[in-house]
C-alpha atoms as a PDB file:
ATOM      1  CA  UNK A   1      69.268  68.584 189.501  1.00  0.00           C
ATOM      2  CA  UNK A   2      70.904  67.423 186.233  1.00  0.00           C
ATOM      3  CA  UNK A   3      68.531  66.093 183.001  1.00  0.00           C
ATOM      4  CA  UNK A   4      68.840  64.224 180.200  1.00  0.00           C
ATOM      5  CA  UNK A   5      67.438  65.408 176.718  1.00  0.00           C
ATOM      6  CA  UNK A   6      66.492  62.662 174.469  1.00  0.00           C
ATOM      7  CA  UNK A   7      64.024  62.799 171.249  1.00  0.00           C
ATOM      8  CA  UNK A   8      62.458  66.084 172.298  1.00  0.00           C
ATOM      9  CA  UNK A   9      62.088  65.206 175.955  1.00  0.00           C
ATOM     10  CA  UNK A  10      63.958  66.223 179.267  1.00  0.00           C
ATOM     11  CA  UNK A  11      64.343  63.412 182.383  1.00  0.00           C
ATOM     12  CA  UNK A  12      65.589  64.920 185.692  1.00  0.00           C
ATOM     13  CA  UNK A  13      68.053  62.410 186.782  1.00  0.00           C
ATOM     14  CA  UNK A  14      70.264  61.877 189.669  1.00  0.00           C
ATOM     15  CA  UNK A  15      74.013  62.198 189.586  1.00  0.00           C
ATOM     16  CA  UNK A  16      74.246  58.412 187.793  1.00  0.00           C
ATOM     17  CA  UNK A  17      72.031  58.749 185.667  1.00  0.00           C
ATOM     18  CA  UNK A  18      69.098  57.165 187.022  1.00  0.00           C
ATOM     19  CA  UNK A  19      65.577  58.405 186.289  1.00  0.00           C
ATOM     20  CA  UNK A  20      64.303  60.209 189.587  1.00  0.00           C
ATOM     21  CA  UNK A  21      60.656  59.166 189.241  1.00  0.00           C
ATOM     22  CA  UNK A  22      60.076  56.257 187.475  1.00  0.00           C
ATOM     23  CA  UNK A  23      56.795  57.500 186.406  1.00  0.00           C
ATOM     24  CA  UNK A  24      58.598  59.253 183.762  1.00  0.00           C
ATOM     25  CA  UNK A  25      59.699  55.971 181.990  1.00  0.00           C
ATOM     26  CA  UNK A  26      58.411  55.759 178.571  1.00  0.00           C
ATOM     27  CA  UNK A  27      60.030  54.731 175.187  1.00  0.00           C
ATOM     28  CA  UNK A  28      61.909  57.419 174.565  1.00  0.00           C
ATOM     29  CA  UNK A  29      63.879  56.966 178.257  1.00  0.00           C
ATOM     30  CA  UNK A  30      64.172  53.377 176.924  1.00  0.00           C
ATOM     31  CA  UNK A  31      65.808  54.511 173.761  1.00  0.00           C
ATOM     32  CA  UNK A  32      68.503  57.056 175.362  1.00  0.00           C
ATOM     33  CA  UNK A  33      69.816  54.396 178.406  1.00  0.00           C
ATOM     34  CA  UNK A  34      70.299  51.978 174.377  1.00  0.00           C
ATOM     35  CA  UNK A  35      72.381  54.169 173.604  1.00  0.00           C
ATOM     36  CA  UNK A  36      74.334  54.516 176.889  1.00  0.00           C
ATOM     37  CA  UNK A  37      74.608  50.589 176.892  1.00  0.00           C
ATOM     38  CA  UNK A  38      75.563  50.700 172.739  1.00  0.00           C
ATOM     39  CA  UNK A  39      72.945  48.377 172.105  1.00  0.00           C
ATOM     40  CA  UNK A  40      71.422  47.762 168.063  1.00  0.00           C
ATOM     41  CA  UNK A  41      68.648  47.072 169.559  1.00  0.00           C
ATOM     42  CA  UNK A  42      66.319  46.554 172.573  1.00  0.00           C
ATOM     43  CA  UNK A  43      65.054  42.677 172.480  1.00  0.00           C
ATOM     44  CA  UNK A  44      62.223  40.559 173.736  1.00  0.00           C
ATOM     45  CA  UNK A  45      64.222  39.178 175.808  1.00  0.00           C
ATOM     46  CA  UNK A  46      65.489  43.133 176.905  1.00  0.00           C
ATOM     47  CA  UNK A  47      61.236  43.990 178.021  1.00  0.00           C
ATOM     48  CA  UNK A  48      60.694  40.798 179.808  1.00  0.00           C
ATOM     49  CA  UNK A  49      63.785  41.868 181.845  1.00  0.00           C
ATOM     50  CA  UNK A  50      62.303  45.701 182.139  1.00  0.00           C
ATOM     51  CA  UNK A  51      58.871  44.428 183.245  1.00  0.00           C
ATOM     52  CA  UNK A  52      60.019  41.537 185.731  1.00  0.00           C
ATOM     53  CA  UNK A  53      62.168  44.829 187.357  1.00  0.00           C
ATOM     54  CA  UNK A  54      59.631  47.045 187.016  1.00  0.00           C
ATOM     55  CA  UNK A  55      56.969  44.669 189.032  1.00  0.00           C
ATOM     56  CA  UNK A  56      58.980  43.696 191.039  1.00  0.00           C
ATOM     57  CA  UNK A  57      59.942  47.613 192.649  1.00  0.00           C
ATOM     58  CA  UNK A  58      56.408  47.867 192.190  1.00  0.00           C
ATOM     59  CA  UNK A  59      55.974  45.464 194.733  1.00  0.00           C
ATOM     60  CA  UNK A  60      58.705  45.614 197.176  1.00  0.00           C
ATOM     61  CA  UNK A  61      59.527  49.193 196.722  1.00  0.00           C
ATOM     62  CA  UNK A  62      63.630  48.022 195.447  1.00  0.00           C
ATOM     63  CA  UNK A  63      64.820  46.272 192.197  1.00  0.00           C
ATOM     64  CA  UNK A  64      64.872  42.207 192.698  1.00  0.00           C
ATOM     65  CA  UNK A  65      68.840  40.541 193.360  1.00  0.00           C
ATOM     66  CA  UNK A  66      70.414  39.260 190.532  1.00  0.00           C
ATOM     67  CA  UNK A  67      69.430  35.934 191.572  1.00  0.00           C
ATOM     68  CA  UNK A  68      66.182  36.429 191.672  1.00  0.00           C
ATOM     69  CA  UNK A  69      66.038  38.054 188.165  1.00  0.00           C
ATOM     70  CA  UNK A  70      68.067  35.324 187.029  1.00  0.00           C
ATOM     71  CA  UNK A  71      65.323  32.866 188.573  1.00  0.00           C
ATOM     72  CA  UNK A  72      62.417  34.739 187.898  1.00  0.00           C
ATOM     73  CA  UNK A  73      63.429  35.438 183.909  1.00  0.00           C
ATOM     74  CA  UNK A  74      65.141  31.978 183.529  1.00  0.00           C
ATOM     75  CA  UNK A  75      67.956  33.823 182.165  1.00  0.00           C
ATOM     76  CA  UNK A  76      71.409  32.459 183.270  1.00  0.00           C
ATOM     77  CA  UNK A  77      73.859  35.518 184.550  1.00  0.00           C
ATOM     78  CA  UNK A  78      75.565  35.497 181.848  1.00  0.00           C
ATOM     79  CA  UNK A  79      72.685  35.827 179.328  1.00  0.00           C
ATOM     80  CA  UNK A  80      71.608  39.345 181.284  1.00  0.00           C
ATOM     81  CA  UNK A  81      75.384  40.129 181.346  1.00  0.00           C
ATOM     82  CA  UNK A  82      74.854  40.037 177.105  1.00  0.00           C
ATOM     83  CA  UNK A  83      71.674  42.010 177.228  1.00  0.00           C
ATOM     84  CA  UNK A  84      73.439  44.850 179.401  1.00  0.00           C
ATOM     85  CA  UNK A  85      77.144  44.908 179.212  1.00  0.00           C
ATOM     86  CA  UNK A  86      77.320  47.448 182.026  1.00  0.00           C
ATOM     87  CA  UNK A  87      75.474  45.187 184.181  1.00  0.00           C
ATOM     88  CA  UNK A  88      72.294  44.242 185.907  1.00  0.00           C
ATOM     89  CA  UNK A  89      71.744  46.824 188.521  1.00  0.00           C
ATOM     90  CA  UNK A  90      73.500  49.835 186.379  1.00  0.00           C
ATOM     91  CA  UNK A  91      72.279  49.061 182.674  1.00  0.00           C
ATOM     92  CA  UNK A  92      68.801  46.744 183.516  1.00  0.00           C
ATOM     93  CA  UNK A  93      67.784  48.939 186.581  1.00  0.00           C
ATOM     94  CA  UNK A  94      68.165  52.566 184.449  1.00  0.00           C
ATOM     95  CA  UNK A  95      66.664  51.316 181.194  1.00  0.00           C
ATOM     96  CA  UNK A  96      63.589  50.152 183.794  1.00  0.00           C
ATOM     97  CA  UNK A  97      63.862  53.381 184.651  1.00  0.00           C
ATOM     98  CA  UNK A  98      64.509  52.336 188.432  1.00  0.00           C
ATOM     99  CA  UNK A  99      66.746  54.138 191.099  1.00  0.00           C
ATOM    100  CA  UNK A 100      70.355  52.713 191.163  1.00  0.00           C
ATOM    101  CA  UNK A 101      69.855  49.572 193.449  1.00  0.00           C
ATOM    102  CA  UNK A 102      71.992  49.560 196.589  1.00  0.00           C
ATOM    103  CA  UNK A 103      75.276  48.334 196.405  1.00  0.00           C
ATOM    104  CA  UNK A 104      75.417  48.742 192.885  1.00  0.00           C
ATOM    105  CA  UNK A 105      78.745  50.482 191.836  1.00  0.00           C
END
Protein backbone atom coordinates (compact mmCIF):
# COMPACT_ATOMS: atom_id res chain seq x y z
CA UNK A 1 0.00 0.00 0.00
CA UNK A 2 1.69 3.32 -0.90
CA UNK A 3 1.94 6.44 1.94
CA UNK A 4 2.40 9.79 2.02
CA UNK A 5 4.93 11.50 4.50
CA UNK A 6 4.02 14.93 5.45
CA UNK A 7 5.29 17.06 8.67
CA UNK A 8 6.51 13.99 10.51
CA UNK A 9 3.52 11.82 9.72
CA UNK A 10 2.84 8.81 7.27
CA UNK A 11 -0.97 8.38 5.52
CA UNK A 12 -1.51 5.00 3.76
CA UNK A 13 -3.19 6.03 0.65
CA UNK A 14 -4.62 4.39 -2.31
CA UNK A 15 -3.13 4.51 -5.76
CA UNK A 16 -4.69 8.38 -6.25
CA UNK A 17 -3.86 9.58 -3.52
CA UNK A 18 -6.79 9.41 -1.43
CA UNK A 19 -6.58 8.88 2.33
CA UNK A 20 -7.71 5.13 3.01
CA UNK A 21 -9.43 5.82 6.34
CA UNK A 22 -10.63 9.02 6.79
CA UNK A 23 -10.14 8.76 10.41
CA UNK A 24 -6.68 9.70 9.76
CA UNK A 25 -7.61 13.27 8.54
CA UNK A 26 -6.09 15.87 10.63
CA UNK A 27 -4.24 19.19 9.80
CA UNK A 28 -1.31 18.00 8.72
CA UNK A 29 -3.26 15.69 5.79
CA UNK A 30 -4.94 19.09 5.16
CA UNK A 31 -1.65 20.81 4.68
CA UNK A 32 0.07 18.12 2.22
CA UNK A 33 -3.28 17.71 -0.36
CA UNK A 34 -2.41 22.35 -0.22
CA UNK A 35 0.32 21.63 -1.54
CA UNK A 36 -0.81 19.09 -4.19
CA UNK A 37 -3.56 21.71 -5.23
CA UNK A 38 -0.63 24.80 -5.00
CA UNK A 39 -2.77 26.62 -2.82
CA UNK A 40 -1.23 29.93 -0.43
CA UNK A 41 -3.54 29.08 1.66
CA UNK A 42 -6.51 27.01 2.95
CA UNK A 43 -9.66 29.56 3.41
CA UNK A 44 -12.87 29.82 5.33
CA UNK A 45 -14.49 29.34 2.62
CA UNK A 46 -11.90 25.99 1.91
CA UNK A 47 -13.34 24.28 5.79
CA UNK A 48 -16.91 25.03 5.20
CA UNK A 49 -16.38 23.03 1.95
CA UNK A 50 -14.27 20.16 4.03
CA UNK A 51 -16.98 19.93 6.72
CA UNK A 52 -20.22 20.08 4.41
CA UNK A 53 -18.14 16.84 2.59
CA UNK A 54 -17.15 15.44 5.51
CA UNK A 55 -20.96 15.32 7.02
CA UNK A 56 -22.24 14.62 4.40
CA UNK A 57 -20.08 10.89 3.83
CA UNK A 58 -20.76 10.81 7.34
CA UNK A 59 -24.19 10.48 6.60
CA UNK A 60 -24.70 8.75 3.40
CA UNK A 61 -21.57 6.78 3.45
CA UNK A 62 -20.31 8.80 -0.31
CA UNK A 63 -19.20 12.47 -0.91
CA UNK A 64 -22.42 14.79 -1.90
CA UNK A 65 -22.75 15.69 -6.15
CA UNK A 66 -21.44 18.76 -7.13
CA UNK A 67 -24.79 20.12 -7.13
CA UNK A 68 -25.55 19.48 -4.00
CA UNK A 69 -22.27 21.01 -2.61
CA UNK A 70 -22.89 23.81 -4.76
CA UNK A 71 -26.50 24.09 -3.06
CA UNK A 72 -25.67 23.15 0.23
CA UNK A 73 -22.40 25.73 0.47
CA UNK A 74 -24.12 28.43 -1.72
CA UNK A 75 -21.04 28.42 -3.65
CA UNK A 76 -21.58 28.75 -7.47
CA UNK A 77 -19.37 25.94 -9.53
CA UNK A 78 -17.18 28.09 -10.42
CA UNK A 79 -16.33 29.55 -6.97
CA UNK A 80 -15.33 25.68 -5.78
CA UNK A 81 -13.58 25.38 -9.20
CA UNK A 82 -11.23 28.57 -7.59
CA UNK A 83 -10.91 26.94 -4.24
CA UNK A 84 -9.61 23.56 -5.92
CA UNK A 85 -8.26 23.93 -9.35
CA UNK A 86 -8.09 20.16 -9.77
CA UNK A 87 -11.64 19.92 -9.05
CA UNK A 88 -14.40 19.04 -6.69
CA UNK A 89 -14.31 15.34 -6.36
CA UNK A 90 -10.26 15.06 -6.85
CA UNK A 91 -8.95 18.25 -4.87
CA UNK A 92 -12.26 18.91 -2.27
CA UNK A 93 -12.88 15.10 -1.69
CA UNK A 94 -8.83 14.31 -0.77
CA UNK A 95 -8.23 17.45 1.27
CA UNK A 96 -11.66 16.07 3.25
CA UNK A 97 -9.76 13.31 3.40
CA UNK A 98 -12.62 11.23 1.58
CA UNK A 99 -12.22 8.21 -0.89
CA UNK A 100 -12.13 9.36 -4.59
CA UNK A 101 -15.95 9.71 -5.35
CA UNK A 102 -17.19 7.53 -8.20
CA UNK A 103 -16.90 8.72 -11.49
CA UNK A 104 -14.41 11.08 -10.61
CA UNK A 105 -11.44 10.94 -13.13
Amino acid sequence: MPTVEHNGKVFPVTDDGFLTDSALWCPEWVDHVRDLEELDEVTEDHRELMIILRDHHEKHGHPPKVKEMTKHTGFKLKHIYELFPSGPGKGACKMAGLPKPDGCV
